[in-house]
Protein backbone atom coordinates (compact mmCIF):
# COMPACT_ATOMS: atom_id res chain seq x y z
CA UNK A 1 -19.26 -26.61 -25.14
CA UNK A 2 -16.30 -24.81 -25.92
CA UNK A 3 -14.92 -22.34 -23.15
CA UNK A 4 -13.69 -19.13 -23.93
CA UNK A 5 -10.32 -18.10 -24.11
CA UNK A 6 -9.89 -14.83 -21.99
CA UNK A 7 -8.20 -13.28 -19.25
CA UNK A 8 -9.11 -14.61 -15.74
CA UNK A 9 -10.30 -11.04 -14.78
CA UNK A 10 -12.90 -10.86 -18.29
CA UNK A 11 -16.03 -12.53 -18.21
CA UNK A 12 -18.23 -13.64 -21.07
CA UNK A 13 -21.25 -11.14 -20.93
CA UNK A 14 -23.01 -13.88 -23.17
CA UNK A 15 -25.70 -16.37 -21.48
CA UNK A 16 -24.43 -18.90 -22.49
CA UNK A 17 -20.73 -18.25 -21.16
CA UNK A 18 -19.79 -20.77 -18.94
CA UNK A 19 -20.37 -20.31 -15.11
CA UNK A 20 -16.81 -19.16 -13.97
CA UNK A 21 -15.57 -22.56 -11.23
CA UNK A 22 -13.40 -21.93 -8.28
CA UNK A 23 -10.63 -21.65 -10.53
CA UNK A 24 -11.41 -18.73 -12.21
CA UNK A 25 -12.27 -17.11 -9.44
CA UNK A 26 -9.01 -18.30 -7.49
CA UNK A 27 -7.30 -16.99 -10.55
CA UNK A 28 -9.18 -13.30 -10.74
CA UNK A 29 -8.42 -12.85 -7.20
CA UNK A 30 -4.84 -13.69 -7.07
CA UNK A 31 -4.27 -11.37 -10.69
CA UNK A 32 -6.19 -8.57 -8.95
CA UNK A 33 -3.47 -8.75 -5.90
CA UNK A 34 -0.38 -9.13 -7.91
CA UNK A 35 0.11 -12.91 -6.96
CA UNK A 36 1.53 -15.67 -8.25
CA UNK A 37 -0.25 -19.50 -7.64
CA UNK A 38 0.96 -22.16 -5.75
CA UNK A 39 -0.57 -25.35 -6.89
CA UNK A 40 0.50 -28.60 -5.31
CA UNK A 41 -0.09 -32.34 -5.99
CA UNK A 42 -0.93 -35.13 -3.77
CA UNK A 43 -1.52 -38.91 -4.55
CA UNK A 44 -5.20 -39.67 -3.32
CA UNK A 45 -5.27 -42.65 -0.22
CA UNK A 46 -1.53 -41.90 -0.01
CA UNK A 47 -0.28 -43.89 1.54
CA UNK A 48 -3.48 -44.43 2.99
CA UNK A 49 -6.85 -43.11 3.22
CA UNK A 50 -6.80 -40.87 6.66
CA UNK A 51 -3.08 -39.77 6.14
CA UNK A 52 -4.34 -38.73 2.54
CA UNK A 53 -7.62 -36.64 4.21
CA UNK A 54 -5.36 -35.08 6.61
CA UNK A 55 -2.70 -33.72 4.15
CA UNK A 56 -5.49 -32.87 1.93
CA UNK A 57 -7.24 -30.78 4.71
CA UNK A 58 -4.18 -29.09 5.56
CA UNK A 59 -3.23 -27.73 1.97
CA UNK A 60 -4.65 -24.54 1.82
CA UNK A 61 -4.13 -23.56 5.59
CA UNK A 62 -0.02 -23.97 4.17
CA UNK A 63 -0.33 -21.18 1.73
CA UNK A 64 -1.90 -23.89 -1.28
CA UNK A 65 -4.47 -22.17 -3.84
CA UNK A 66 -5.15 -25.33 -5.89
CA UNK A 67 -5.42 -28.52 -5.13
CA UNK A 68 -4.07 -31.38 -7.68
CA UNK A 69 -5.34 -34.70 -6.43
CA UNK A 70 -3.91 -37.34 -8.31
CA UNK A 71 -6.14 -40.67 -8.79
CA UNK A 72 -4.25 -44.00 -8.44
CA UNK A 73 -3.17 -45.99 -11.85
CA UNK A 74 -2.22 -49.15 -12.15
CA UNK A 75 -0.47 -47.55 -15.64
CA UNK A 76 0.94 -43.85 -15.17
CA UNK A 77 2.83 -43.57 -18.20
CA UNK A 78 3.41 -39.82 -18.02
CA UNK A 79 4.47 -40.04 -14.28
CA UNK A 80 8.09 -41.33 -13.06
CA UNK A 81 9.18 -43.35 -9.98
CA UNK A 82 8.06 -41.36 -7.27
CA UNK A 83 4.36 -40.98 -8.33
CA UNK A 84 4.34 -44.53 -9.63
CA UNK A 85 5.39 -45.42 -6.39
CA UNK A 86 2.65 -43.62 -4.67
CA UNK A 87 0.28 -44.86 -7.00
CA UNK A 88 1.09 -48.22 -6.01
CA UNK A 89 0.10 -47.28 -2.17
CA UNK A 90 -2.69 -45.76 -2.79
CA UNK A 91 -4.29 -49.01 -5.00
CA UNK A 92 -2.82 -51.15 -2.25
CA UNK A 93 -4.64 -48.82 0.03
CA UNK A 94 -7.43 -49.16 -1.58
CA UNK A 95 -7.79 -45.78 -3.70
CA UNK A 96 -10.02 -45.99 -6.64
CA UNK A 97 -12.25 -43.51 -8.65
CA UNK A 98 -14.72 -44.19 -6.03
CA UNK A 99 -12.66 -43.59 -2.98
CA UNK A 100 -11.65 -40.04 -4.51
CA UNK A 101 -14.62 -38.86 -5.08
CA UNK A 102 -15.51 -39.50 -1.37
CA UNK A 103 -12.19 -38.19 -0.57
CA UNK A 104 -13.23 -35.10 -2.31
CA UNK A 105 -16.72 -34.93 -0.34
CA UNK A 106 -14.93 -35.29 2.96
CA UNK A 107 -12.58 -32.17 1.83
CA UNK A 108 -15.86 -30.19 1.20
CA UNK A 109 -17.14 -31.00 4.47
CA UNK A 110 -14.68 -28.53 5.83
CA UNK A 111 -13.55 -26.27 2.89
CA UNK A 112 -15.81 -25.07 0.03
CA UNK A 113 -13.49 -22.25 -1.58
CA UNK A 114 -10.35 -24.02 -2.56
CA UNK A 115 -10.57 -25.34 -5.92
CA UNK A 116 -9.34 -29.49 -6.64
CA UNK A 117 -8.34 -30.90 -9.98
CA UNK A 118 -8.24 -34.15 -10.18
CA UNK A 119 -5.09 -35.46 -12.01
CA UNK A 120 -4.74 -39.19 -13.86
CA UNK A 121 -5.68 -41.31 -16.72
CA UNK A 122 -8.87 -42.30 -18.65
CA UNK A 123 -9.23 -46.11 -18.64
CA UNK A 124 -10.34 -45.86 -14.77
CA UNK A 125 -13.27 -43.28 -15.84
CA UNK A 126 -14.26 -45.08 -19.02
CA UNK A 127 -14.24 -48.61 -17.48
CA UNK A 128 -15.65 -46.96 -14.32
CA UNK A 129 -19.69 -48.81 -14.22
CA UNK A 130 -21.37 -45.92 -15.29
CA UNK A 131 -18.31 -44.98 -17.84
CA UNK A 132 -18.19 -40.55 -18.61
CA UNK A 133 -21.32 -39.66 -17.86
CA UNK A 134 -21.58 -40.77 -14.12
CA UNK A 135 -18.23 -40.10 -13.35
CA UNK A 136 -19.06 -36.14 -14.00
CA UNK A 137 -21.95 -36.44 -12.64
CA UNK A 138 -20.70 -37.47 -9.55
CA UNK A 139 -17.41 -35.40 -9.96
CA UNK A 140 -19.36 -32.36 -10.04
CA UNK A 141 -21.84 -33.25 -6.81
CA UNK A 142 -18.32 -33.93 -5.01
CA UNK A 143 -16.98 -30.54 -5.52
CA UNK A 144 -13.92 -31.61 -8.07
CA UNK A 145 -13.37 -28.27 -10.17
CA UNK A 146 -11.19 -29.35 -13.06
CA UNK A 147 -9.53 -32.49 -14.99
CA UNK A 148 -5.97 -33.17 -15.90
CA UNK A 149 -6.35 -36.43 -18.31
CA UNK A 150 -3.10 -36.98 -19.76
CA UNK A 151 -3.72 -39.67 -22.26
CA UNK A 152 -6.06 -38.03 -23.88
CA UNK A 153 -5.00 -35.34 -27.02
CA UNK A 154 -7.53 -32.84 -28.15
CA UNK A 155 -8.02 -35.54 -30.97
CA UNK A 156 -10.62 -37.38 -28.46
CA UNK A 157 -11.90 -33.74 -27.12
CA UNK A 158 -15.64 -35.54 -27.44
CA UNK A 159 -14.62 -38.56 -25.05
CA UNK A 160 -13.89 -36.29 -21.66
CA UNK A 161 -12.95 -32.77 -22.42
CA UNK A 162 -16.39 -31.62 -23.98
CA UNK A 163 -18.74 -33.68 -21.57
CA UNK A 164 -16.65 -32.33 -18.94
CA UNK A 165 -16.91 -28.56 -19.89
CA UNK A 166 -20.63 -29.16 -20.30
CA UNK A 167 -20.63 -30.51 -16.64
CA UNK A 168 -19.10 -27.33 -15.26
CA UNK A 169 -15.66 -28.71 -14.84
CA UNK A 170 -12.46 -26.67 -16.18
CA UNK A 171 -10.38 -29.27 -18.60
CA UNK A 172 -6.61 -28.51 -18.02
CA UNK A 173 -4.31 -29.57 -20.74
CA UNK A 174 -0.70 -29.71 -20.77
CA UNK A 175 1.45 -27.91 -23.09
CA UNK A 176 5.09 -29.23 -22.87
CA UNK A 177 9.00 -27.97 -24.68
CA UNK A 178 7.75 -29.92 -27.37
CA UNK A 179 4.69 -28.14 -28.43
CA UNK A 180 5.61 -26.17 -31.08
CA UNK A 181 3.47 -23.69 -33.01
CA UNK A 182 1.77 -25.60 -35.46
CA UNK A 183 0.38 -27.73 -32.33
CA UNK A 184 0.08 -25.37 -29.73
CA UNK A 185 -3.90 -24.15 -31.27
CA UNK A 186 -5.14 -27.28 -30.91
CA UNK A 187 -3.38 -28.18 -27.17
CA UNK A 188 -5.67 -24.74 -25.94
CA UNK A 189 -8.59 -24.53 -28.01
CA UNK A 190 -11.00 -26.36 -25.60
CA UNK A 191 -8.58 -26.03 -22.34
CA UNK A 192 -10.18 -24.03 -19.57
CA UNK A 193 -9.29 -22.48 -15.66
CA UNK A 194 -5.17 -22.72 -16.90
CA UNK A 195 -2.69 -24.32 -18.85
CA UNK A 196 -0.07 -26.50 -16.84
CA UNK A 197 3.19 -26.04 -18.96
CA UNK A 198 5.58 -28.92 -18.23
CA UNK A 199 9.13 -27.21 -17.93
CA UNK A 200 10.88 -30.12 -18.90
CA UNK A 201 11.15 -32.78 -21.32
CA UNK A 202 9.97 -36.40 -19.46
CA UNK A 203 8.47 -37.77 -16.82
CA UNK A 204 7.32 -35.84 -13.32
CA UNK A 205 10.38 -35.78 -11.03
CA UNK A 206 12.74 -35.46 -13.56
CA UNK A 207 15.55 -32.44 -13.89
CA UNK A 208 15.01 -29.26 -12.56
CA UNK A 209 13.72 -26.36 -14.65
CA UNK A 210 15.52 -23.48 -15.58
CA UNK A 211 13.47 -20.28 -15.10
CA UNK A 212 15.06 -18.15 -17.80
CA UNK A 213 14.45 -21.09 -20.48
CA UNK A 214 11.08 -21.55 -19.51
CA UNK A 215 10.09 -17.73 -19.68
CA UNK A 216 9.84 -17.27 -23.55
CA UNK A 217 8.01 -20.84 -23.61
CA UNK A 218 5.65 -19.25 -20.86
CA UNK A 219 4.97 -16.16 -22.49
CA UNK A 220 4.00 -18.16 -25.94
CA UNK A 221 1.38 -20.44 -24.34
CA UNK A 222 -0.15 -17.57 -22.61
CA UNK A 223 -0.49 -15.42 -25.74
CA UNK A 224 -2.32 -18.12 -27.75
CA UNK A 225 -4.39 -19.62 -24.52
CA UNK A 226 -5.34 -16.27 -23.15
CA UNK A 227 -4.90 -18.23 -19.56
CA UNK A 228 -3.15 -18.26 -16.68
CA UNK A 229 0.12 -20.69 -16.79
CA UNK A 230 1.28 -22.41 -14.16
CA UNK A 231 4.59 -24.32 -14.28
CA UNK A 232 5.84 -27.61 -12.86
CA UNK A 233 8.25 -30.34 -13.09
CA UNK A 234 11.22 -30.04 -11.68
CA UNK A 235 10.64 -27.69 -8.99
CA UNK A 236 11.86 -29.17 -5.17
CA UNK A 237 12.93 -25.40 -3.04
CA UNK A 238 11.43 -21.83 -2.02
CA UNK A 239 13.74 -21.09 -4.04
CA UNK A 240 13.67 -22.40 -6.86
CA UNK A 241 9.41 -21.95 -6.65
CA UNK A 242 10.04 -18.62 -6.68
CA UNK A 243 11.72 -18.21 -9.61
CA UNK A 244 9.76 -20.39 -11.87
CA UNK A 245 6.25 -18.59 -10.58
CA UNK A 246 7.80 -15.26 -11.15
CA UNK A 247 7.60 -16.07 -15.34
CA UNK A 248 4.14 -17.54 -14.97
CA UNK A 249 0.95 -17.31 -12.89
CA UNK A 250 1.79 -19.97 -10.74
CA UNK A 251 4.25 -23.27 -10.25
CA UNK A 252 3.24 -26.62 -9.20
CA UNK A 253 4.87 -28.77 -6.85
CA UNK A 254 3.68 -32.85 -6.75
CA UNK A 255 7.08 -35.27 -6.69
CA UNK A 256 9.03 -33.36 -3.60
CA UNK A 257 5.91 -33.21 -1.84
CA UNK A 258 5.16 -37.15 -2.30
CA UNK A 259 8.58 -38.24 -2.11
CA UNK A 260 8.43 -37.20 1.61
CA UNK A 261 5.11 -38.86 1.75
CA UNK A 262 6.35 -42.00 0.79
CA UNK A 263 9.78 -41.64 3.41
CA UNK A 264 6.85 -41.69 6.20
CA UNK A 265 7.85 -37.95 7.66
CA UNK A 266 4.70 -37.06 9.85
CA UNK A 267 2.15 -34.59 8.18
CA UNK A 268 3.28 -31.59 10.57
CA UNK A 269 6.29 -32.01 8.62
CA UNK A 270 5.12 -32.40 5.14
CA UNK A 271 2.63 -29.52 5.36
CA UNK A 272 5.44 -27.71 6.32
CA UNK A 273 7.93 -28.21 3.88
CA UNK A 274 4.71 -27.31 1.75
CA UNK A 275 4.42 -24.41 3.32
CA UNK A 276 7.73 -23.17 2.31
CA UNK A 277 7.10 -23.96 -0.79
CA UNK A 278 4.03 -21.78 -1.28
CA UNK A 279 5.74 -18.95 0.53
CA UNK A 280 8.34 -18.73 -2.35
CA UNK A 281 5.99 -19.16 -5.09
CA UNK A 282 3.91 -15.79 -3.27
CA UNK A 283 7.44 -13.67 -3.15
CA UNK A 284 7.27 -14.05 -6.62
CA UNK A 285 7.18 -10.46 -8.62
CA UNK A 286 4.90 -9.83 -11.35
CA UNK A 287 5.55 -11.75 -14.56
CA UNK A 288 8.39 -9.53 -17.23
């Protein structure tokens, strides 16, 4: 099934339009108040299973409208130190597909509004017993609302993307300084809930982003996806959250957040620093 590109406020009037997920509907509500997304990321069983829960709990109480939950790999290409290093205590902490997906249920338990993507790479789903198939299955029952799979291109849409967009999940691709025009149509054409445009050239917690640069970039992924974009890499202050959601719909924050994970500051703090974070990103103005 291919979703429809549109503006989060527009709905298919066709039956058989996808059912809009948490994400649209985060997404409609935020456009129809004038405000920007703050989307953060957070290693799964980092750097350990409760610690993990508790941060994950406390997201959306800081100011967080999606949830990235990143699933540990032993083989994060895309992803630099700092998430590599997380990644490496959450396996030795025993995170696997498994233990997200209950992560995810115990999240539910308490919150059923705020949406969760889960973030990572396709070797643990396809060698997963039960391979595609299961892992949506169970995805779905959990409460995850999207995918971020970065090893796959929309060469392999069949593999995850479709399947997944027949389950009721969003598929989030990433459109990067790199995709120019002639590739852009295909990065979008089966991407769904928003497109996560990757400010800079690299791997996550690289330099910082530049909102003026981005803007143009921002504006051009939006026009061909007809979906919100969100913005990330890069991005550490209020301030500098601020200025990168005010050219998009939203920013995401993931290596500043998990870099003071993995210095052991206690989750008051964290949350906190999160918290400031999310505040900047919802001073920003409307987009132009």
């Amino acid at each position: 099934m291919t979703a429809p590109h549109r503006d989060p406020d527009q709905r298919d009037p066709s039956p058989n339009a996808p059912a809009p997920t948490r994400i649209d509907a985060t997404f409609a509500r935020l456009g129809a108040a004038g405000r920007k997304a703050f989307v953060s990321y957070v290693m799964a069983f980092d750097p350990d299973r409760e610690t993990s829960l508790q941060i994950l709990r406390g997201l959306p109480a800081a100011g967080v409208d999606v949830i990235e939950l990143g699933m540990p790999f032993t083989d994060p290409m895309a992803d630099g130190p700092t998430i590599q290093a997380a990644g490496q205590r959450a396996l030795a902490a025993g995170g696997s597909v498994t233990g997200v997906l209950e992560l995810v249920r115990a999240f539910r338990e308490e919150d059923a509004t705020t949406p969760i993507v889960l973030m990572g790479y396709y070797n643990p789903i396809y060698a997963r017993r039960g391979g595609v198939a299961r892992f949506l299955e169970e995805a779905a029952a959990a409460g995850v609302d999207g995918l971020i799979v970065v090893d796959l291109p929309p060469e392999e849409d069949a593999e995850l993307c479709l399947p997944a967009q027949a389950a009721g999940l969003n598929f989030i691709r990433l459109a990067t300084p790199t995709t120019d025009d002639r590739r852009l149509p295909a990065v979008v054409e089966n991407t769904s809930g928003f497109v996560y445009y990757v400010s800079v050239t690299g791997t996550t917690g690289g330099a910082a982003a530049n909102a003026a640069d981005v803007a143009p970039e921002i504006a051009r992924v939006r026009a061909a996806a007809g979906l919100p974009v969100v913005v990330g890499f890069g991005i550490a202050s209020p301030e500098a959250a601020e200025a990168l959601a005010g050219v998009a719909d939203g920013c995401v924050v993931g290596s500043a957040i998990v870099a003071r994970l993995g210095a052991g500051e206690p989750v008051a703090d964290v949350l906190g620093y999160v918290e400031s974070l999310a505040a900047g990103a919802h001073r920003a103005g409307p987009t132009g």
